[in-house]
C-alpha atoms as a PDB file:
ATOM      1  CA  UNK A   1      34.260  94.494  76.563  1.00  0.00           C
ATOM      2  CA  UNK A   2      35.635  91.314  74.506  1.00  0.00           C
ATOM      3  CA  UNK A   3      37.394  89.069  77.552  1.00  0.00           C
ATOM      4  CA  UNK A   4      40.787  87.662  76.423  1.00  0.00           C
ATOM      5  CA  UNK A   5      39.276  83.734  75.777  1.00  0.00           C
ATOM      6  CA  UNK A   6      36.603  85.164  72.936  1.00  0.00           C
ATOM      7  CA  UNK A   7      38.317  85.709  69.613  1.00  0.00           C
ATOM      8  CA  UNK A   8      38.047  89.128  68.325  1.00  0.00           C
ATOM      9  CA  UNK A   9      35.380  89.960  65.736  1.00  0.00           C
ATOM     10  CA  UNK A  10      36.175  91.546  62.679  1.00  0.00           C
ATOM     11  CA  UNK A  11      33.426  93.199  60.702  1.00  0.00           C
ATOM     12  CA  UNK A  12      33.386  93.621  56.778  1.00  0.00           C
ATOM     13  CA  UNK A  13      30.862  95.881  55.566  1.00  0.00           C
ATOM     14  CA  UNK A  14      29.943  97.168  52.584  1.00  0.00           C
ATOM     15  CA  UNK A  15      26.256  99.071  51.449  1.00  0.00           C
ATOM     16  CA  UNK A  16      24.531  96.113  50.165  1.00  0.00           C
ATOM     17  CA  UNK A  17      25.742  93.346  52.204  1.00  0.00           C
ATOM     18  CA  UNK A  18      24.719  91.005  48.895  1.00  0.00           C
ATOM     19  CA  UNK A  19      28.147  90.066  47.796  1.00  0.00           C
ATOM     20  CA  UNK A  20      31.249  91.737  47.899  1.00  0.00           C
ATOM     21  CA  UNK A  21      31.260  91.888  51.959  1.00  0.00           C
ATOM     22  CA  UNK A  22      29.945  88.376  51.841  1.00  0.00           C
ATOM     23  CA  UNK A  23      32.614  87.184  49.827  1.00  0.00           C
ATOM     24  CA  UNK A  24      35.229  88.400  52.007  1.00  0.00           C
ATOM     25  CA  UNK A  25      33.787  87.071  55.124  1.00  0.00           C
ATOM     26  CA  UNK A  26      33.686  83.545  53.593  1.00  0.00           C
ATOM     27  CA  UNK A  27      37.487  84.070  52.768  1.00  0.00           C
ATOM     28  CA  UNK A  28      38.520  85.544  55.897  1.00  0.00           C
ATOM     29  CA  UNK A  29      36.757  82.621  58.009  1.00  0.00           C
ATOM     30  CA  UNK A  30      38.647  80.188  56.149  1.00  0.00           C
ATOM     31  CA  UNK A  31      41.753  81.758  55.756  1.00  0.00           C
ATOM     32  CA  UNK A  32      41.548  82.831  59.547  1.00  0.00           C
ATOM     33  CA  UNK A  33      41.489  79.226  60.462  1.00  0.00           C
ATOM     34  CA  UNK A  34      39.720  80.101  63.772  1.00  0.00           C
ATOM     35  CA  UNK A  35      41.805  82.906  64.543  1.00  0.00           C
ATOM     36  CA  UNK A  36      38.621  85.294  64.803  1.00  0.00           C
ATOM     37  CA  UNK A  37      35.316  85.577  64.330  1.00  0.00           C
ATOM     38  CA  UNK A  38      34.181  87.435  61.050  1.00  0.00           C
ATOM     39  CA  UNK A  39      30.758  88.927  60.136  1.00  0.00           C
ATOM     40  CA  UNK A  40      29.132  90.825  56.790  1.00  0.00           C
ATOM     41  CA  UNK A  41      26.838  93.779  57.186  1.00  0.00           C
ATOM     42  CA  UNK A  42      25.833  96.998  55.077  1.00  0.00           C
ATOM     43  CA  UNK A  43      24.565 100.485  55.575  1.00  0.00           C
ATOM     44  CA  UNK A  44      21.559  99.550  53.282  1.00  0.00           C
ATOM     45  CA  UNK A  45      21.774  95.701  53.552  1.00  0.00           C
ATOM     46  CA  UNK A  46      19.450  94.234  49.447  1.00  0.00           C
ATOM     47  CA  UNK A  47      17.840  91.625  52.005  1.00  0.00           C
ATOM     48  CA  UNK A  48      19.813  88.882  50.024  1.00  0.00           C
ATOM     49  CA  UNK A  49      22.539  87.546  49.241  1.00  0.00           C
ATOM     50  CA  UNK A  50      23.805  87.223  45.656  1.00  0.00           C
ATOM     51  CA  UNK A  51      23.252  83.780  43.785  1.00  0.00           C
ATOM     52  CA  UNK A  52      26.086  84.192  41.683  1.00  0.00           C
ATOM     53  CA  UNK A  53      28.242  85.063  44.908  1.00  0.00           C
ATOM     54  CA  UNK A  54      27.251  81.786  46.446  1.00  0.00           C
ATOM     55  CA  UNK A  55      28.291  80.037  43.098  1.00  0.00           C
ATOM     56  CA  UNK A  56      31.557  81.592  42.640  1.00  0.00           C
ATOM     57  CA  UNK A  57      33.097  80.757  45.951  1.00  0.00           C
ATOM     58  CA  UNK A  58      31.141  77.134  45.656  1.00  0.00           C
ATOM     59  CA  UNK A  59      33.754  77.075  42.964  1.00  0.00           C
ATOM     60  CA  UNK A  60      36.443  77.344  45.386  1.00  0.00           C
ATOM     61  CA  UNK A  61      34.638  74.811  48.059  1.00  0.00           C
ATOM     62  CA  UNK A  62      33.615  77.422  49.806  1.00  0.00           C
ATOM     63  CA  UNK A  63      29.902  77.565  50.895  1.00  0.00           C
ATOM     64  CA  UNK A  64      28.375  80.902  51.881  1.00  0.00           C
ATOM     65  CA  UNK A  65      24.639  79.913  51.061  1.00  0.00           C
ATOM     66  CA  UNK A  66      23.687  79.983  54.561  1.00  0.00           C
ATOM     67  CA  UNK A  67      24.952  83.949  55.539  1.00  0.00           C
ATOM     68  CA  UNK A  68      22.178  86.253  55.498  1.00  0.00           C
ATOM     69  CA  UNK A  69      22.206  90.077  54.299  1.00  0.00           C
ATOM     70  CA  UNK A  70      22.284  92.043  57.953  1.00  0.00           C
ATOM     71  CA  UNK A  71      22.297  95.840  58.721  1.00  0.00           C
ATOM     72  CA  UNK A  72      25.622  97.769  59.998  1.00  0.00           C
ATOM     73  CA  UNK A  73      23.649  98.744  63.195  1.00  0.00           C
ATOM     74  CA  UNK A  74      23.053  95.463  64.248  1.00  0.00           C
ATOM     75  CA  UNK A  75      26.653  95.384  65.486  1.00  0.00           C
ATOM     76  CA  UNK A  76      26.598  98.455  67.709  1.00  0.00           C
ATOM     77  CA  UNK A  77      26.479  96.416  70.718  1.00  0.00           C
ATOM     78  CA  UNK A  78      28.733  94.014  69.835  1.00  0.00           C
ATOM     79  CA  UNK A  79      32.642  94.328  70.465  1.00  0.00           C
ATOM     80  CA  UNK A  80      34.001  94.737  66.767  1.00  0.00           C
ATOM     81  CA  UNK A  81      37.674  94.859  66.754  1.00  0.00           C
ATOM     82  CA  UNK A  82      38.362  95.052  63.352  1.00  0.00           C
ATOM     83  CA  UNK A  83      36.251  96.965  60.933  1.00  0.00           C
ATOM     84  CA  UNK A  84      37.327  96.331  56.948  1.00  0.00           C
ATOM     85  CA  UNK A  85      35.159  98.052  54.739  1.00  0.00           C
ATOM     86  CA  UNK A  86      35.165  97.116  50.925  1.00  0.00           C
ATOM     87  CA  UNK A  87      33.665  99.389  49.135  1.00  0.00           C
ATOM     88  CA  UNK A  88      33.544 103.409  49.222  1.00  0.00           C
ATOM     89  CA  UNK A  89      30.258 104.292  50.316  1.00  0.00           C
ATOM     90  CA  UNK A  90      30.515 101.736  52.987  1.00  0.00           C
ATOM     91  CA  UNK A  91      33.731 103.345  54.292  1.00  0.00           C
ATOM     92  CA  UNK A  92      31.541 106.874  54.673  1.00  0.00           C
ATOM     93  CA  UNK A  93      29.030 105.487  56.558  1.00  0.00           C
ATOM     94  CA  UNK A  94      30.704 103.304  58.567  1.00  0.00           C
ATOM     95  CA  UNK A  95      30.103 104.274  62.475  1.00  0.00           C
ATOM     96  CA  UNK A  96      32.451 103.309  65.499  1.00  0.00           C
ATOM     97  CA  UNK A  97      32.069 100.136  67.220  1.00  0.00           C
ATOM     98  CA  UNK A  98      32.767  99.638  70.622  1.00  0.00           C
ATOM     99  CA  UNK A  99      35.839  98.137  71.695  1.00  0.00           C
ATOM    100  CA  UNK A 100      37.160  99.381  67.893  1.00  0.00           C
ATOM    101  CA  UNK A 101      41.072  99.259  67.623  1.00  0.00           C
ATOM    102  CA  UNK A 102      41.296  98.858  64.194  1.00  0.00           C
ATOM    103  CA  UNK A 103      39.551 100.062  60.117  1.00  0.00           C
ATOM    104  CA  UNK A 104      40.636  98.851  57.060  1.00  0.00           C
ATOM    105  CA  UNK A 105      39.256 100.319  53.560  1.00  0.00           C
ATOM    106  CA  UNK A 106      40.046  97.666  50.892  1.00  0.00           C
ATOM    107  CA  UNK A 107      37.890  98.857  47.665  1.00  0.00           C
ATOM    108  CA  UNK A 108      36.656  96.074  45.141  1.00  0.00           C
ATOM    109  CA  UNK A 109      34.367  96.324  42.330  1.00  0.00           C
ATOM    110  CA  UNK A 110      31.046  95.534  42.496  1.00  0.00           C
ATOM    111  CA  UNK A 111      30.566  92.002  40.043  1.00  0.00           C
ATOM    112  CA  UNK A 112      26.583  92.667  41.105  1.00  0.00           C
ATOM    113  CA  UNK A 113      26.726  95.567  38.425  1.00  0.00           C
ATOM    114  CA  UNK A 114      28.333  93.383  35.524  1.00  0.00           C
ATOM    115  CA  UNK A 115      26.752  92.991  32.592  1.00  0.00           C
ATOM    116  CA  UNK A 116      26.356  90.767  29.712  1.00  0.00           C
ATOM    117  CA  UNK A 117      25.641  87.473  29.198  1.00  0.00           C
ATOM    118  CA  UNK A 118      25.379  84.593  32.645  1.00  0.00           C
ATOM    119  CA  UNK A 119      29.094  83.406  31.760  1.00  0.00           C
ATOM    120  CA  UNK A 120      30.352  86.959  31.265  1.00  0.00           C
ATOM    121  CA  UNK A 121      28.925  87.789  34.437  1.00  0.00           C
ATOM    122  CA  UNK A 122      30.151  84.806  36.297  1.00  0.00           C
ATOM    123  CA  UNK A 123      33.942  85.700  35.018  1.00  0.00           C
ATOM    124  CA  UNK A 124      33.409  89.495  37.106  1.00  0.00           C
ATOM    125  CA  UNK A 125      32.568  87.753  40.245  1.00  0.00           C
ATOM    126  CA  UNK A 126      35.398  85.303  39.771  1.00  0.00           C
ATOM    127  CA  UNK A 127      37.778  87.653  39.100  1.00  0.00           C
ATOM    128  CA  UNK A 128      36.491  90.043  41.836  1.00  0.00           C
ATOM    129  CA  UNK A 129      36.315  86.822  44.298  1.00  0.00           C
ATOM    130  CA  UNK A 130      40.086  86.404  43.483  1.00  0.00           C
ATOM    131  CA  UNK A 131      41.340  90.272  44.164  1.00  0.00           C
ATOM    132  CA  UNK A 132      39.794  89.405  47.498  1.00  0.00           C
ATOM    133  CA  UNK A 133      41.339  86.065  48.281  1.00  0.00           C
ATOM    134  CA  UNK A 134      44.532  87.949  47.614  1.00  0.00           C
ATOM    135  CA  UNK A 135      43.707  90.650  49.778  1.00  0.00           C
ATOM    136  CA  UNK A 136      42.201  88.987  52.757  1.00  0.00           C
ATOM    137  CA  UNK A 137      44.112  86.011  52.435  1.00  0.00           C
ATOM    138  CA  UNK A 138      47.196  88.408  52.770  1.00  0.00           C
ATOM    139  CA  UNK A 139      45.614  89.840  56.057  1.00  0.00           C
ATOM    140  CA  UNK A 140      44.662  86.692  57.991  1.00  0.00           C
ATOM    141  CA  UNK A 141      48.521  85.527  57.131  1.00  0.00           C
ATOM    142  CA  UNK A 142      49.928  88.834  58.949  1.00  0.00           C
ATOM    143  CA  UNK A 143      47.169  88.526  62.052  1.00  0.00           C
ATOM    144  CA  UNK A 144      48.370  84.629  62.404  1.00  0.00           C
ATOM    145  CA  UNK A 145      52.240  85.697  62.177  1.00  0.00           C
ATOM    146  CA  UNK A 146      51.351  88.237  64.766  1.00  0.00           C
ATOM    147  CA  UNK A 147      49.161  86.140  67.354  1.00  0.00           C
ATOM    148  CA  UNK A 148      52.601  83.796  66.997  1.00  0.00           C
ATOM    149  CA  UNK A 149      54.870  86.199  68.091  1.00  0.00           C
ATOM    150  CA  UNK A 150      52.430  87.225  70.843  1.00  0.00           C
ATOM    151  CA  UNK A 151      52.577  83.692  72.611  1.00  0.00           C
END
């Protein structure tokens, strides 16, 4: 059970834990501005994470070249009190987590699929990287309004 000093954990999954989960938990973290703790995982985790990824939000200062692809599972014992899943097969897979108040499903596309040539790519995983500022962004704003009006 998560005691009242540790911050709450909020897990973002998505199947391939390579970039669009990633993404989002490098947004969240900074947007959160210590609020919570946030973690990536996937139902069938690519054992990477996505180069391009790690160069879009470098673009925004942002430096995720250190998170590592995980499995779902490896949360099960962990308190997760938020899970936010981002894309669709994610969401069906996604089990309960102990201490679970809270699930989110926030679909994005996946810029791992885009095609073309290096700069076309890079423009779908900028563009997909800025649908989820927006969104997450958004949701760390309303969770620090509300932990405000809580104290």
């Amino acid at each position: 059970m998560t005691s009242p000093a540790t911050k709450p954990l909020i897990l973002i999954l998505c199947t391939g834990n390579s970039c669009r989960s990633h993404l989002a938990e490098g947004l969240l973290r900074a947007a959160s501005h210590g609020l919570f703790d946030v973690a990536s995982a996937g139902s069938k985790p690519a054992g990477y994470v996505h180069p391009l990824g790690i160069a879009a939000m470098q673009e925004i200062g942002l430096d995720i070249s250190a998170h590592t692809s995980k499995h779902m599972n490896d949360f099960l014992d962990r308190d997760v009190e938020t899970v936010i899943t981002v894309c669709g097969n994610a969401d069906q897979a996604c089990p309960m987590y102990p201490g679970q108040l809270n699930r989110h499903h926030w679909g994005f596309d996946d810029p791992a699929h885009a095609t073309g040539s290096d700069e076309e790519k890079m423009a779908v995983f900028r563009r997909v990287r800025d649908e989820i500022k927006r969104v997450f962004e958004a949701y760390a704003q309303g969770r620090r309004d509300q932990a405000k009006r809580k104290s």
